[in-house]
C-alpha atoms as a PDB file:
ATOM      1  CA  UNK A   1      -3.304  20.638  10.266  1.00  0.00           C
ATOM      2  CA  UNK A   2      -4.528  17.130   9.107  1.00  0.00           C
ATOM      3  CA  UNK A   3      -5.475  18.675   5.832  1.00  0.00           C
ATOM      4  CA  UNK A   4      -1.877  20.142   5.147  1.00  0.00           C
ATOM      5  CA  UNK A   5      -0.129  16.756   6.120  1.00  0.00           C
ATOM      6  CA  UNK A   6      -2.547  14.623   4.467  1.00  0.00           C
ATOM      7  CA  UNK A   7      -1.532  16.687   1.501  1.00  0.00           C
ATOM      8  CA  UNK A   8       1.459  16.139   2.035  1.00  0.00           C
ATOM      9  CA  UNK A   9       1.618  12.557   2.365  1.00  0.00           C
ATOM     10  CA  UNK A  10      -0.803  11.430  -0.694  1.00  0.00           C
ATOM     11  CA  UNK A  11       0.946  11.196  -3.891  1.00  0.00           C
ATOM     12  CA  UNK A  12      -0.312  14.594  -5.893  1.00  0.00           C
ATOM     13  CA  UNK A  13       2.191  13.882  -8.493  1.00  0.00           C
ATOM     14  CA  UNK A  14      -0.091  13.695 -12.106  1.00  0.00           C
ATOM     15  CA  UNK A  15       1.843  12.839 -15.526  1.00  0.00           C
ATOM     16  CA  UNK A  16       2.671  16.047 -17.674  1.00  0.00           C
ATOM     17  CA  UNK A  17       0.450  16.322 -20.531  1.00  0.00           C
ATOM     18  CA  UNK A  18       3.200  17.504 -22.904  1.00  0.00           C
ATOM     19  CA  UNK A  19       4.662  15.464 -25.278  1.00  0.00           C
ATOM     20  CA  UNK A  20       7.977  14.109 -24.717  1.00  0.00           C
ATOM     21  CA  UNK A  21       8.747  15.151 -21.181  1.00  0.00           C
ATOM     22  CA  UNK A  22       8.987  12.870 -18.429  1.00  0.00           C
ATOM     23  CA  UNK A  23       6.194  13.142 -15.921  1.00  0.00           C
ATOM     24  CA  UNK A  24       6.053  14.220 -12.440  1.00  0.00           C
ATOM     25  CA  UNK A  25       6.766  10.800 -10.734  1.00  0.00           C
ATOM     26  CA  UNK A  26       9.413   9.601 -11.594  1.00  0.00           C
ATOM     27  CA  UNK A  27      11.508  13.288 -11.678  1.00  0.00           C
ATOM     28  CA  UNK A  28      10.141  13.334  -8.165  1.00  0.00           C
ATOM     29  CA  UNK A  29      11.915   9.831  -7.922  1.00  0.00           C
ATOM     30  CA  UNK A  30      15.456  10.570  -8.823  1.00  0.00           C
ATOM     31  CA  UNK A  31      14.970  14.552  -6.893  1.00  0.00           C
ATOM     32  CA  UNK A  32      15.132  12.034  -3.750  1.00  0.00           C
ATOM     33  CA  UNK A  33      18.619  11.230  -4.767  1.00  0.00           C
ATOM     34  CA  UNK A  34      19.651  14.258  -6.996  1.00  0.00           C
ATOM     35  CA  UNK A  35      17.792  17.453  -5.631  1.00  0.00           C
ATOM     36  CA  UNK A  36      19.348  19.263  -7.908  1.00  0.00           C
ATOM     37  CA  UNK A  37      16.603  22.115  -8.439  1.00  0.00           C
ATOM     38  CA  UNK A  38      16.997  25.578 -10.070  1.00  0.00           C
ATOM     39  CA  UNK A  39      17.572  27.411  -6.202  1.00  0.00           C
ATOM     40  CA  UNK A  40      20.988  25.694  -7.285  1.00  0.00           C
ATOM     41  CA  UNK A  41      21.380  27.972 -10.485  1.00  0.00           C
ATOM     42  CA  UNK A  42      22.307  31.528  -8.597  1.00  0.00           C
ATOM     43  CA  UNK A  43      26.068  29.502  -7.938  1.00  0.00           C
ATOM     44  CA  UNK A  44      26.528  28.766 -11.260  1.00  0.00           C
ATOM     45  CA  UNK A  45      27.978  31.845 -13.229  1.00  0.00           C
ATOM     46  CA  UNK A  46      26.189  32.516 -16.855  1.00  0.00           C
ATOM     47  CA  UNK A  47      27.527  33.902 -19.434  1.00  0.00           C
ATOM     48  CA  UNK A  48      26.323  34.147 -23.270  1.00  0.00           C
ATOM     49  CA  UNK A  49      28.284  32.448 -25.500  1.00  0.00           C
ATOM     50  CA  UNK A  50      30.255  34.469 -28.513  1.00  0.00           C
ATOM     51  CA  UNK A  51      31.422  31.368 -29.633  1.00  0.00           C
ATOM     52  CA  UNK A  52      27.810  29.632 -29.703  1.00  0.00           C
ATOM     53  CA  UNK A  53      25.137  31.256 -32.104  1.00  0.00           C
ATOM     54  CA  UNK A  54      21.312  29.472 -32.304  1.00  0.00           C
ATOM     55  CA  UNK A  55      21.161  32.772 -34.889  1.00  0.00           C
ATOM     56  CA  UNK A  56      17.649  32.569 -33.268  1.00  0.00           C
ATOM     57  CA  UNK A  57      16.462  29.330 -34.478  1.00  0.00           C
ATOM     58  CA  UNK A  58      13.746  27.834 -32.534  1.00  0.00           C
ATOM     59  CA  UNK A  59      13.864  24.280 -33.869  1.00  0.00           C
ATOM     60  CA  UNK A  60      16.381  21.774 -35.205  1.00  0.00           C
ATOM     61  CA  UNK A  61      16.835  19.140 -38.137  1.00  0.00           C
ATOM     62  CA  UNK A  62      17.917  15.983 -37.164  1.00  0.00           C
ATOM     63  CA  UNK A  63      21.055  16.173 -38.627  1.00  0.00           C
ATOM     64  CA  UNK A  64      22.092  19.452 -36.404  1.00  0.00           C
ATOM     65  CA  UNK A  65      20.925  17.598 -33.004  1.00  0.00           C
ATOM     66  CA  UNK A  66      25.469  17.058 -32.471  1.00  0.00           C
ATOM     67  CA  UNK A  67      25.605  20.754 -32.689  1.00  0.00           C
ATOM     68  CA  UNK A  68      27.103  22.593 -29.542  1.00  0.00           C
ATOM     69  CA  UNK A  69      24.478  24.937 -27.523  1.00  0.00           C
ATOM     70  CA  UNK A  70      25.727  25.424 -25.078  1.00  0.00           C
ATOM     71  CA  UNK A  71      29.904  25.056 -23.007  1.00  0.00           C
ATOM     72  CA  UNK A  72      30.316  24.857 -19.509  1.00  0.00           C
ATOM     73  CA  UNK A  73      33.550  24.885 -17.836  1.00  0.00           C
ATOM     74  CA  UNK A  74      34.682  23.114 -14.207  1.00  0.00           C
ATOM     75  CA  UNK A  75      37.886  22.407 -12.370  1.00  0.00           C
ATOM     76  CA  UNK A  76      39.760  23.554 -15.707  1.00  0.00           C
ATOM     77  CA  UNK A  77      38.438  21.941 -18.178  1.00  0.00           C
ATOM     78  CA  UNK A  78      36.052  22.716 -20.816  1.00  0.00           C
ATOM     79  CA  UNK A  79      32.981  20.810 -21.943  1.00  0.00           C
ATOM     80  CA  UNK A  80      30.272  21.143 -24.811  1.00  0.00           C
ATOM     81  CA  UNK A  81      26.913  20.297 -24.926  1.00  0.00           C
ATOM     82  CA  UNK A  82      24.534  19.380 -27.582  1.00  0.00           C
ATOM     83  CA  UNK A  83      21.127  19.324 -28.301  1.00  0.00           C
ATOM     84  CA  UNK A  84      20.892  15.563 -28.375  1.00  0.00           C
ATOM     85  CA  UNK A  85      22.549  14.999 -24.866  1.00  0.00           C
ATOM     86  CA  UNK A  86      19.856  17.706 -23.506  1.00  0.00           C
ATOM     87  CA  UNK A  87      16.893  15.988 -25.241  1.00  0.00           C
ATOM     88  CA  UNK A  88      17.587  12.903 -24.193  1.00  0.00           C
ATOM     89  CA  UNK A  89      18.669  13.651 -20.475  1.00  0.00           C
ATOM     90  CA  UNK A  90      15.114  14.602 -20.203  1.00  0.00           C
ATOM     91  CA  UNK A  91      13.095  12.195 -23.099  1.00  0.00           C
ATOM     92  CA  UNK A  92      13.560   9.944 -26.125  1.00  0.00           C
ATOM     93  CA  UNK A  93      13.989  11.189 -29.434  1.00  0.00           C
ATOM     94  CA  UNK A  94      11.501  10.006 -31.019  1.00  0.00           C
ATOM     95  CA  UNK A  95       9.111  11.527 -28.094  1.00  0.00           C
ATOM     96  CA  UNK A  96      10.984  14.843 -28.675  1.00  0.00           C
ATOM     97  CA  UNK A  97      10.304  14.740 -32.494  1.00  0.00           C
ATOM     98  CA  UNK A  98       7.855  17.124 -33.828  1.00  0.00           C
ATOM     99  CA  UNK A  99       5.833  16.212 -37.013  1.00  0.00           C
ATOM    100  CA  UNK A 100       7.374  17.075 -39.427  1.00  0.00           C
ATOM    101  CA  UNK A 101      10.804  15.931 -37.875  1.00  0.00           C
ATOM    102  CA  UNK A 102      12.319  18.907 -36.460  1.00  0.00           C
ATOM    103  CA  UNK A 103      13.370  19.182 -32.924  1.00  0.00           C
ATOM    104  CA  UNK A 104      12.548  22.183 -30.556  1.00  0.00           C
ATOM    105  CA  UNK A 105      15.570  23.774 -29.525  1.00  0.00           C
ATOM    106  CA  UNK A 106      16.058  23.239 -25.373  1.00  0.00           C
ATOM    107  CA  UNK A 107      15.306  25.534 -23.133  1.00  0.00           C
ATOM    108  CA  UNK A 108      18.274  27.444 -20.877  1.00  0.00           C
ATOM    109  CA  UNK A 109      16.483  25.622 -18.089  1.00  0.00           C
ATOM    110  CA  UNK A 110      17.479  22.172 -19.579  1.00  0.00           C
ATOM    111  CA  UNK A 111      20.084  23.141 -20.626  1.00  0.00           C
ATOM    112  CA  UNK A 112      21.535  24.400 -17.534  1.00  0.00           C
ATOM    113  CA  UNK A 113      20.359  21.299 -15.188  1.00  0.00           C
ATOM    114  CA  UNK A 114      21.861  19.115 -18.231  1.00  0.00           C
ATOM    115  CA  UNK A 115      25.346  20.946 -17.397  1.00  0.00           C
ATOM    116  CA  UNK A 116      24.951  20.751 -13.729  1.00  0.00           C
ATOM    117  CA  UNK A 117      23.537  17.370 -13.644  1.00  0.00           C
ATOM    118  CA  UNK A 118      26.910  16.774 -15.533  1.00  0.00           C
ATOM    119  CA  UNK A 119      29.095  18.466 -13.074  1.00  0.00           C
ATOM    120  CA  UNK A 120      27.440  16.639  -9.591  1.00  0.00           C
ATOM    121  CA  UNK A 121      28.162  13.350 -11.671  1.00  0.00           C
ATOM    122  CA  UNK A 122      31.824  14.325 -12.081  1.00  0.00           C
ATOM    123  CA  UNK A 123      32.212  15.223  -8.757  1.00  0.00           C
ATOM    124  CA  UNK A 124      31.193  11.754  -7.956  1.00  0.00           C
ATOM    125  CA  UNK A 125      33.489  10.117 -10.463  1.00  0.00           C
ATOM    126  CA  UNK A 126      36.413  11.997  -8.953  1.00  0.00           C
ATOM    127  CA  UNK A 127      35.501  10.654  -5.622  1.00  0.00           C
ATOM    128  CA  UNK A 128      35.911   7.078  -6.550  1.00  0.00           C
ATOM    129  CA  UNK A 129      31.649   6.705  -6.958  1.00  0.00           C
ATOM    130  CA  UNK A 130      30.761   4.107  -9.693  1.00  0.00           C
ATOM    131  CA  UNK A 131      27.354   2.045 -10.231  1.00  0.00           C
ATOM    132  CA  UNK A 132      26.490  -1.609 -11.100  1.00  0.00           C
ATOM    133  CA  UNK A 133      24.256  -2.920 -13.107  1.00  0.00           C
ATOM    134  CA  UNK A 134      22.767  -4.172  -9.261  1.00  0.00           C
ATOM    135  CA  UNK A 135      22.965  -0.780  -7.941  1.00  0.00           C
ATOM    136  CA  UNK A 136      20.830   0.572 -10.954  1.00  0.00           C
ATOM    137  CA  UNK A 137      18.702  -2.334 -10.510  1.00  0.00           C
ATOM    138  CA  UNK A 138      18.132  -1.909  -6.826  1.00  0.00           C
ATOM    139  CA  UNK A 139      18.229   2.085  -7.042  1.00  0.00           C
ATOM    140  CA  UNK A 140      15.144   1.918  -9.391  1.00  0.00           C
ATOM    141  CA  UNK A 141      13.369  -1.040  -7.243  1.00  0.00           C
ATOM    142  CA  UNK A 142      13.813   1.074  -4.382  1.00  0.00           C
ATOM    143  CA  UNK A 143      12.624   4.550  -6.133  1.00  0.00           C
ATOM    144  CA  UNK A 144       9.811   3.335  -8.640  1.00  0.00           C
ATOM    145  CA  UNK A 145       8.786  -0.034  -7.294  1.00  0.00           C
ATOM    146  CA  UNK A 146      10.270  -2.272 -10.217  1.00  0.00           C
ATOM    147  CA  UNK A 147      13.470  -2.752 -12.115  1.00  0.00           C
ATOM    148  CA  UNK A 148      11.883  -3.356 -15.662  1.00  0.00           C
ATOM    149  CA  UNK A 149      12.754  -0.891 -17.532  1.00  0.00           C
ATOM    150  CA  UNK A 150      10.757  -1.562 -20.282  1.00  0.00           C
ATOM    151  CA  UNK A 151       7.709  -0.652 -18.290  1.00  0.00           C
ATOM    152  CA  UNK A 152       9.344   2.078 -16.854  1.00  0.00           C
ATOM    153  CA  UNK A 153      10.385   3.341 -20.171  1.00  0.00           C
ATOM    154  CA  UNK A 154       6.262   3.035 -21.572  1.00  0.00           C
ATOM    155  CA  UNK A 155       5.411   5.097 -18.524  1.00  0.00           C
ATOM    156  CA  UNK A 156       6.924   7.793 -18.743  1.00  0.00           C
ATOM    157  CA  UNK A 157       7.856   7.994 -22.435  1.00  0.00           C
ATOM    158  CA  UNK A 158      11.099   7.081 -22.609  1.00  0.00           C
ATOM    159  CA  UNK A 159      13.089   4.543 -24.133  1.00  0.00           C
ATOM    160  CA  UNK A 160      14.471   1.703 -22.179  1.00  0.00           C
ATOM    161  CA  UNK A 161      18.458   2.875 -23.036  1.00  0.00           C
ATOM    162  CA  UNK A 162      17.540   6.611 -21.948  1.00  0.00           C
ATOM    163  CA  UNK A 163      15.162   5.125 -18.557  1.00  0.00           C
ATOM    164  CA  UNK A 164      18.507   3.066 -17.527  1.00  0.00           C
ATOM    165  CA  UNK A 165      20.711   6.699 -17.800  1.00  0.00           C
ATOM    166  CA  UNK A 166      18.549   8.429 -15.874  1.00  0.00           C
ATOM    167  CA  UNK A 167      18.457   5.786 -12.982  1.00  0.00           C
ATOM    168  CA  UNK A 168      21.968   5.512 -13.769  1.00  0.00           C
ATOM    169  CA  UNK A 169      22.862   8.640 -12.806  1.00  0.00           C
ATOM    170  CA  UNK A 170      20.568   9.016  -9.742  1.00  0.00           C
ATOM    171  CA  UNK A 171      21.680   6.107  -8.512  1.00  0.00           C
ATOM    172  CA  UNK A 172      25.590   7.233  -8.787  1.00  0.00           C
ATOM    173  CA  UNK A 173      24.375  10.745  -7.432  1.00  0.00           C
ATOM    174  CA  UNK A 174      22.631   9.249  -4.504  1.00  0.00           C
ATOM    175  CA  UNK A 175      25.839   7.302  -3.290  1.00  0.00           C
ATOM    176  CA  UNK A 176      27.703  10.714  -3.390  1.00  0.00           C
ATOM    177  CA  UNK A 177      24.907  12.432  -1.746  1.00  0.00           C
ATOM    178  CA  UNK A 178      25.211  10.030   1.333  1.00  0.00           C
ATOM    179  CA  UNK A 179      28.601  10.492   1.512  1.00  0.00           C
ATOM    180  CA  UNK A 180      27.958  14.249   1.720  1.00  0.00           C
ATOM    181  CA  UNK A 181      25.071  14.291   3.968  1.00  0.00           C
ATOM    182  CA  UNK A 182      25.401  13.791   7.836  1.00  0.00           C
ATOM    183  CA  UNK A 183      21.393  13.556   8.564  1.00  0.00           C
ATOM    184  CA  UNK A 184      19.488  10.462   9.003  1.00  0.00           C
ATOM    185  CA  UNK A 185      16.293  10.519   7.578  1.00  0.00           C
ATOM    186  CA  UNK A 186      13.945   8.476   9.435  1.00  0.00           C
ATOM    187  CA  UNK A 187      10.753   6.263   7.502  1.00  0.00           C
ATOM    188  CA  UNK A 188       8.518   8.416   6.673  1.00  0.00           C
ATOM    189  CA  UNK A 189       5.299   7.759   8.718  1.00  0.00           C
ATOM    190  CA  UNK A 190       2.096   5.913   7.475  1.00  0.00           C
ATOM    191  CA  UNK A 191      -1.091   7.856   8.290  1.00  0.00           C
ATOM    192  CA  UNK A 192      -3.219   5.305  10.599  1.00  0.00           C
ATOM    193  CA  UNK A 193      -6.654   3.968   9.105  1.00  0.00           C
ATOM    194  CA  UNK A 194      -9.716   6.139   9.798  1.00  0.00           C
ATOM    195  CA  UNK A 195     -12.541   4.181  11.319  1.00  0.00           C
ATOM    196  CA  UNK A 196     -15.181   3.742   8.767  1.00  0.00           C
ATOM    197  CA  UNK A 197     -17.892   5.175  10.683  1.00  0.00           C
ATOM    198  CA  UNK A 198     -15.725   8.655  11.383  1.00  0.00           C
ATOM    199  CA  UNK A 199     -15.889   8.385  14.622  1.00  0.00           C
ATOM    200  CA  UNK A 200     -12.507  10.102  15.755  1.00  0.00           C
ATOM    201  CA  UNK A 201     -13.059   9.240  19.289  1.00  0.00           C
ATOM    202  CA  UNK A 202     -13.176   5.163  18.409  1.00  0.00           C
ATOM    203  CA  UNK A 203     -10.691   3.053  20.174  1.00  0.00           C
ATOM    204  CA  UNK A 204      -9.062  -0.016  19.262  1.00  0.00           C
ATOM    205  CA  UNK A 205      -5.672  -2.210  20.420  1.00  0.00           C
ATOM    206  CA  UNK A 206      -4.685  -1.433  16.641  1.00  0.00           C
ATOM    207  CA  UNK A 207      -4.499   2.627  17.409  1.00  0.00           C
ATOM    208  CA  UNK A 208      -2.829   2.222  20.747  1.00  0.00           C
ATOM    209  CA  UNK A 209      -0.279  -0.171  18.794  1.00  0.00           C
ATOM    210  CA  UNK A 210       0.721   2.015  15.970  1.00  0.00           C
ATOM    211  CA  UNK A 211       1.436   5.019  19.048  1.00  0.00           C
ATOM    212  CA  UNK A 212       3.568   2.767  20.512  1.00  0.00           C
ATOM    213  CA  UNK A 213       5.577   1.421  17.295  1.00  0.00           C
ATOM    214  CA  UNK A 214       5.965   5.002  16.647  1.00  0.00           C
ATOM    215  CA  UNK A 215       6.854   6.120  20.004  1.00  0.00           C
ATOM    216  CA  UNK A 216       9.660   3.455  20.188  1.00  0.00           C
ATOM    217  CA  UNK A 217      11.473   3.794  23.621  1.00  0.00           C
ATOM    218  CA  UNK A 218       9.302   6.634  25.100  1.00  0.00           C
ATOM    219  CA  UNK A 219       6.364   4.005  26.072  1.00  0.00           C
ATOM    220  CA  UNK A 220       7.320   1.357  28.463  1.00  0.00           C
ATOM    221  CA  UNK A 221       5.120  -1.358  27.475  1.00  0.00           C
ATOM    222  CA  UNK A 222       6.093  -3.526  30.870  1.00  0.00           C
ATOM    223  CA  UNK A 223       4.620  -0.672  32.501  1.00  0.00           C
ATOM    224  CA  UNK A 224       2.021  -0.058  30.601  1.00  0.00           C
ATOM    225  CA  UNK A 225       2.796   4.243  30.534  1.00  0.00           C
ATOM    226  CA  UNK A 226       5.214   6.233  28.994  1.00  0.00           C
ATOM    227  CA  UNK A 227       8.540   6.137  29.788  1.00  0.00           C
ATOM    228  CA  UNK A 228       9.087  10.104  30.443  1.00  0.00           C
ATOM    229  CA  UNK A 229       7.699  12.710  30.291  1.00  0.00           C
ATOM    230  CA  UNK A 230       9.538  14.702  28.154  1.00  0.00           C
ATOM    231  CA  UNK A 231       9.610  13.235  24.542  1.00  0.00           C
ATOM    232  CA  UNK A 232       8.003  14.511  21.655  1.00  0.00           C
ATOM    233  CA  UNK A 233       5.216  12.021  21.853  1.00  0.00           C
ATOM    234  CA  UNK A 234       4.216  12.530  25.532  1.00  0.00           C
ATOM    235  CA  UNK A 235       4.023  16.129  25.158  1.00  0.00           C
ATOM    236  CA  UNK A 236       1.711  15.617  22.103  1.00  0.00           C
ATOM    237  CA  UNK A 237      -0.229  12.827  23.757  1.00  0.00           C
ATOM    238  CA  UNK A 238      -0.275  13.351  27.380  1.00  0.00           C
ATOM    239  CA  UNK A 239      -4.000  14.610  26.924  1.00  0.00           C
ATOM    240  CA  UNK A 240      -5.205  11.193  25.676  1.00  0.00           C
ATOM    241  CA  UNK A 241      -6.068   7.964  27.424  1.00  0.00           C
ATOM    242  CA  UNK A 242      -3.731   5.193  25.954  1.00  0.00           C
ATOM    243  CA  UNK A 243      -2.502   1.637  27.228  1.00  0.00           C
ATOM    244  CA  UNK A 244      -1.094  -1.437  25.572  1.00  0.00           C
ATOM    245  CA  UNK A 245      -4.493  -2.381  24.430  1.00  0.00           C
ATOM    246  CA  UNK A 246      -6.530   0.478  24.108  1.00  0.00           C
ATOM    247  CA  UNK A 247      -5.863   4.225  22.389  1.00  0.00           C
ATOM    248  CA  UNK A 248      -8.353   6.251  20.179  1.00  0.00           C
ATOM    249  CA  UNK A 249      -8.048   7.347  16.205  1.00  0.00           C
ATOM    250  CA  UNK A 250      -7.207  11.082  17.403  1.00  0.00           C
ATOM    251  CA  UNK A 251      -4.464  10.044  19.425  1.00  0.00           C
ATOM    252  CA  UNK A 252      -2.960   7.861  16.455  1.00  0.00           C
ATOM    253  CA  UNK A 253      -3.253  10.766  14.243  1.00  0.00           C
ATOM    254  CA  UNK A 254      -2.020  12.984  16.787  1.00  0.00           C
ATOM    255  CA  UNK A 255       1.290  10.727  17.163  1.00  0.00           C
ATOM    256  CA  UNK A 256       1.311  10.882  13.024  1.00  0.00           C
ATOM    257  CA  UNK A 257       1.534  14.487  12.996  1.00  0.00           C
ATOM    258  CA  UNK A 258       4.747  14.324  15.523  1.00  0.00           C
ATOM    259  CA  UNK A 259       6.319  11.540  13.419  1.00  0.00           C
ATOM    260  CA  UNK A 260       5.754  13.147  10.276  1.00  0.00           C
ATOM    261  CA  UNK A 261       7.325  16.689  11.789  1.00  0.00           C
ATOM    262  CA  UNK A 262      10.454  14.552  12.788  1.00  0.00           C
ATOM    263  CA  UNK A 263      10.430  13.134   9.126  1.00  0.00           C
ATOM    264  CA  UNK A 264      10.053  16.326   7.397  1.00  0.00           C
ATOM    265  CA  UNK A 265      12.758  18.216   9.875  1.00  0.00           C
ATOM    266  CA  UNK A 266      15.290  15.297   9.031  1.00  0.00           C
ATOM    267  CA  UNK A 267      14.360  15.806   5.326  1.00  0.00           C
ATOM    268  CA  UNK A 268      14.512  19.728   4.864  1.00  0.00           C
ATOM    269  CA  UNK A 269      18.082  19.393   6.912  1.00  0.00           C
ATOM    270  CA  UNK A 270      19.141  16.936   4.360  1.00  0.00           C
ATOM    271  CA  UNK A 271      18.175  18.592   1.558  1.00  0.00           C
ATOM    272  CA  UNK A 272      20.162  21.812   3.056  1.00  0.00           C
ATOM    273  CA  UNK A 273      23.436  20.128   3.485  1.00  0.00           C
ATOM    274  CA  UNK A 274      22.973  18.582  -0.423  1.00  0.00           C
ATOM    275  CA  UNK A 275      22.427  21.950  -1.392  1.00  0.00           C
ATOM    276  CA  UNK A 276      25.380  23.668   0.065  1.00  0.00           C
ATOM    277  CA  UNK A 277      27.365  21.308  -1.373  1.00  0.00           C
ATOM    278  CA  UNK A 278      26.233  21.290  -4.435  1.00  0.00           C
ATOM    279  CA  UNK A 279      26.091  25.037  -4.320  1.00  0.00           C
ATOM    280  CA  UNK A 280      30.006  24.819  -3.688  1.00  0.00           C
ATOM    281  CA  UNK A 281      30.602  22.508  -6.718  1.00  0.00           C
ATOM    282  CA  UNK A 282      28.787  24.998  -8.895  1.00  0.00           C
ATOM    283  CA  UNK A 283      30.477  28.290  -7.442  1.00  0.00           C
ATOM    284  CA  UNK A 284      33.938  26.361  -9.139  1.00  0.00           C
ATOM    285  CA  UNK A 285      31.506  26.427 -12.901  1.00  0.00           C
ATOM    286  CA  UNK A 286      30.395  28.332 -15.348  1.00  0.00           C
ATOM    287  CA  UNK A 287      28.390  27.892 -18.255  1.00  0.00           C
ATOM    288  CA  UNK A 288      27.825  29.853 -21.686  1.00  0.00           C
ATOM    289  CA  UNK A 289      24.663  29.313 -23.636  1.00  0.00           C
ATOM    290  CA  UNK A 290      23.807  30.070 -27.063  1.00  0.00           C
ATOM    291  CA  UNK A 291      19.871  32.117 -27.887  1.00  0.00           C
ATOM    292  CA  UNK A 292      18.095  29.552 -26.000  1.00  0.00           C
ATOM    293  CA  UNK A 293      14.407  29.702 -26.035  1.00  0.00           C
ATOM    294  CA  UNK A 294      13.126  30.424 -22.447  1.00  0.00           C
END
C-alpha cells in the first residue's frame, strides 16, 4: 500500500520527447481545471464530413494551415475548424513545423478535444464566465508555480502568446467547473519524513504532530486522546501509541494513507460530476471531420 500511494503522490510526469507537443506537466496542470479527457468523446456524435476532403493528405503547406478540417455544430450554430487553431491549441508553429516547412495534418484526437475544448469554453461564456489578466496570472501561479510566461513558454515549447491561451482557457474553464461541481476537495496530504536511519518504529513530537494536524477535531489535544472513537483516523490508529508529544513514523504514515483516501475520494467524485456535465454539453454536439490521420 505505501508503494501504490507513494506512486501516487511523487510527480511521475516526464516531458514528451516529440517535437512540438506540450509535455506531460503542464497538460496535467490545466486537466486539474479542464478534465476534459477522451472518456468524454462517446457523447459527442461523429460524423465524416462530405463537405470536408484532406483527399488523404498527410501534411500541409503553410499557406493551407486556414483550411477547414474539420465542423462541429452546438446549440444551433455551426463552427469550423482549421489546422492552425488545432496546432496551436496544443504547440507553436514554429515547434509544429517540419523541415522542410510542411505541417503534419492533426490527428482526429486533436482535433476532436480542439472542438470540445471549444464547446466547454462556450458554455462558460454563456454563463456570464470571463477571465482577467489577474485571474490568468493567478490561475498559472497557482497551477505551475510562476506567472512568467516566457519561462513557461521555453518549457514546454510554446510561445509566450499560445502559453497565455492555454492558461487562458483553463483558467475560464476552472471558474465554470466550480460552479458545476458540489465536492470540496480537501489539500492533498504531504507524506511525513522517513527517519534517516529507517527505523519505522522511531518516535518523535514531529510524527505525533503531523497525526494530529491531520486528524483536526478527532484528537482532543486538552485531553491528550482522541476525541471519539469513531473517525476515520481512530479506526486507522487506535493500534498505535500516540500523545501530544510522542507518536511513531508508522503511525504518521498510517494517518497519510487515511488522508490521502479522503483526498482521492473527494477528487474521483469531482471529477464524476465534471464529467457528467460535460458529457451533457457534448450529447447537444456533433462534429464532422475530414481523413484525419489517426
Amino acid at each position: 500500500m505505501s508503494e501504490e500511494i507513494d506512486k501516487k503522490d511523487a510527480d511521475t510526469a516526464k516531458k514528451g520527447s516529440g517535437k512540438g507537443k506540450l509535455s506531460t506537466p503542464i497538460w496535467a496542470a490545466i486537466a486539474v481545471a479542464a478534465l476534459i479527457v477522451g472518456v468524454l468523446v462517446g457523447r459527442f456524435v461523429l460524423g465524416r464530413s462530405t463537405a470536408v476532403s484532406l483527399d488523404g493528405a498527410t501534411t500541409f503547406s503553410q499557406d493551407q494551415l486556414d483550411n477547414t478540417i474539420a465542423t462541429y455544430a452546438y446549440n444551433g450554430k455551426t463552427y469550423n475548424v482549421t489546422a492552425r487553431e488545432v496546432i496551436e491549441a496544443n504547440t507553436s508553429l514554429d515547434s509544429a513545423a517540419n523541415d522542410d516547412g510542411t505541417y503534419n495534418v492533426p490527428t482526429a484526437d486533436n482535433t476532436i478535444s480542439f472542438a470540445r475544448n471549444q464547446i466547454v469554453l462556450q458554455a462558460a461564456k454563456d454563463q456570464g464566465f470571463s477571465v482577467s489578466d489577474d485571474d490568468v496570472s493567478q490561475y498559472a501561479t497557482d497551477t505551475l508555480g510562476t506567472d512568467d510566461y516566457a519561462t513557461i513558454a521555453s518549457n514546454y515549447s510554446l510561445d509566450e502568446d499560445t502559453t497565455k491561451a492555454i492558461l487562458s482557457d483553463a483558467a475560464l474553464m476552472k471558474k465554470l467547473r466550480d460552479s458545476v461541481v458540489t465536492t470540496t476537495v480537501p489539500t492533498a496530504p504531504t507524506a511525513p519524513t522517513a527517519p534517516s536511519d529507517g527505523n519505522s518504529d522511531t518516535a518523535s513530537a514531529e510524527y505525533a504532530q503531523y497525526i494530529i494536524a491531520l486528524a483536526g477535531d478527532e484528537w482532543d489535544s486538552t485531553n491528550n486522546t482522541w476525541a471519539s472513537t469513531d473517525g476515520t483516523y481512530y479506526a486507522a490508529l487506535s493500534s498505535y501509541a500516540i500523545s501530544n508529544d510522542s507518536a511513531t513514523y508508522s503511525a504518521a504514515e498510517a494517518a497519510y494513507y487515511v488522508a490521502y483516501s479522503a483526498y482521492s475520494t473527494a477528487s474521483s467524485s469531482v471529477s464524476t460530476e465534471w464529467t457528467n456535465y460535460v458529457n451533457t454539453l457534448l450529447s447537444n454536439a456533433t462534429i464532422q471531420i475530414g481523413s484525419l490521420a489517426v
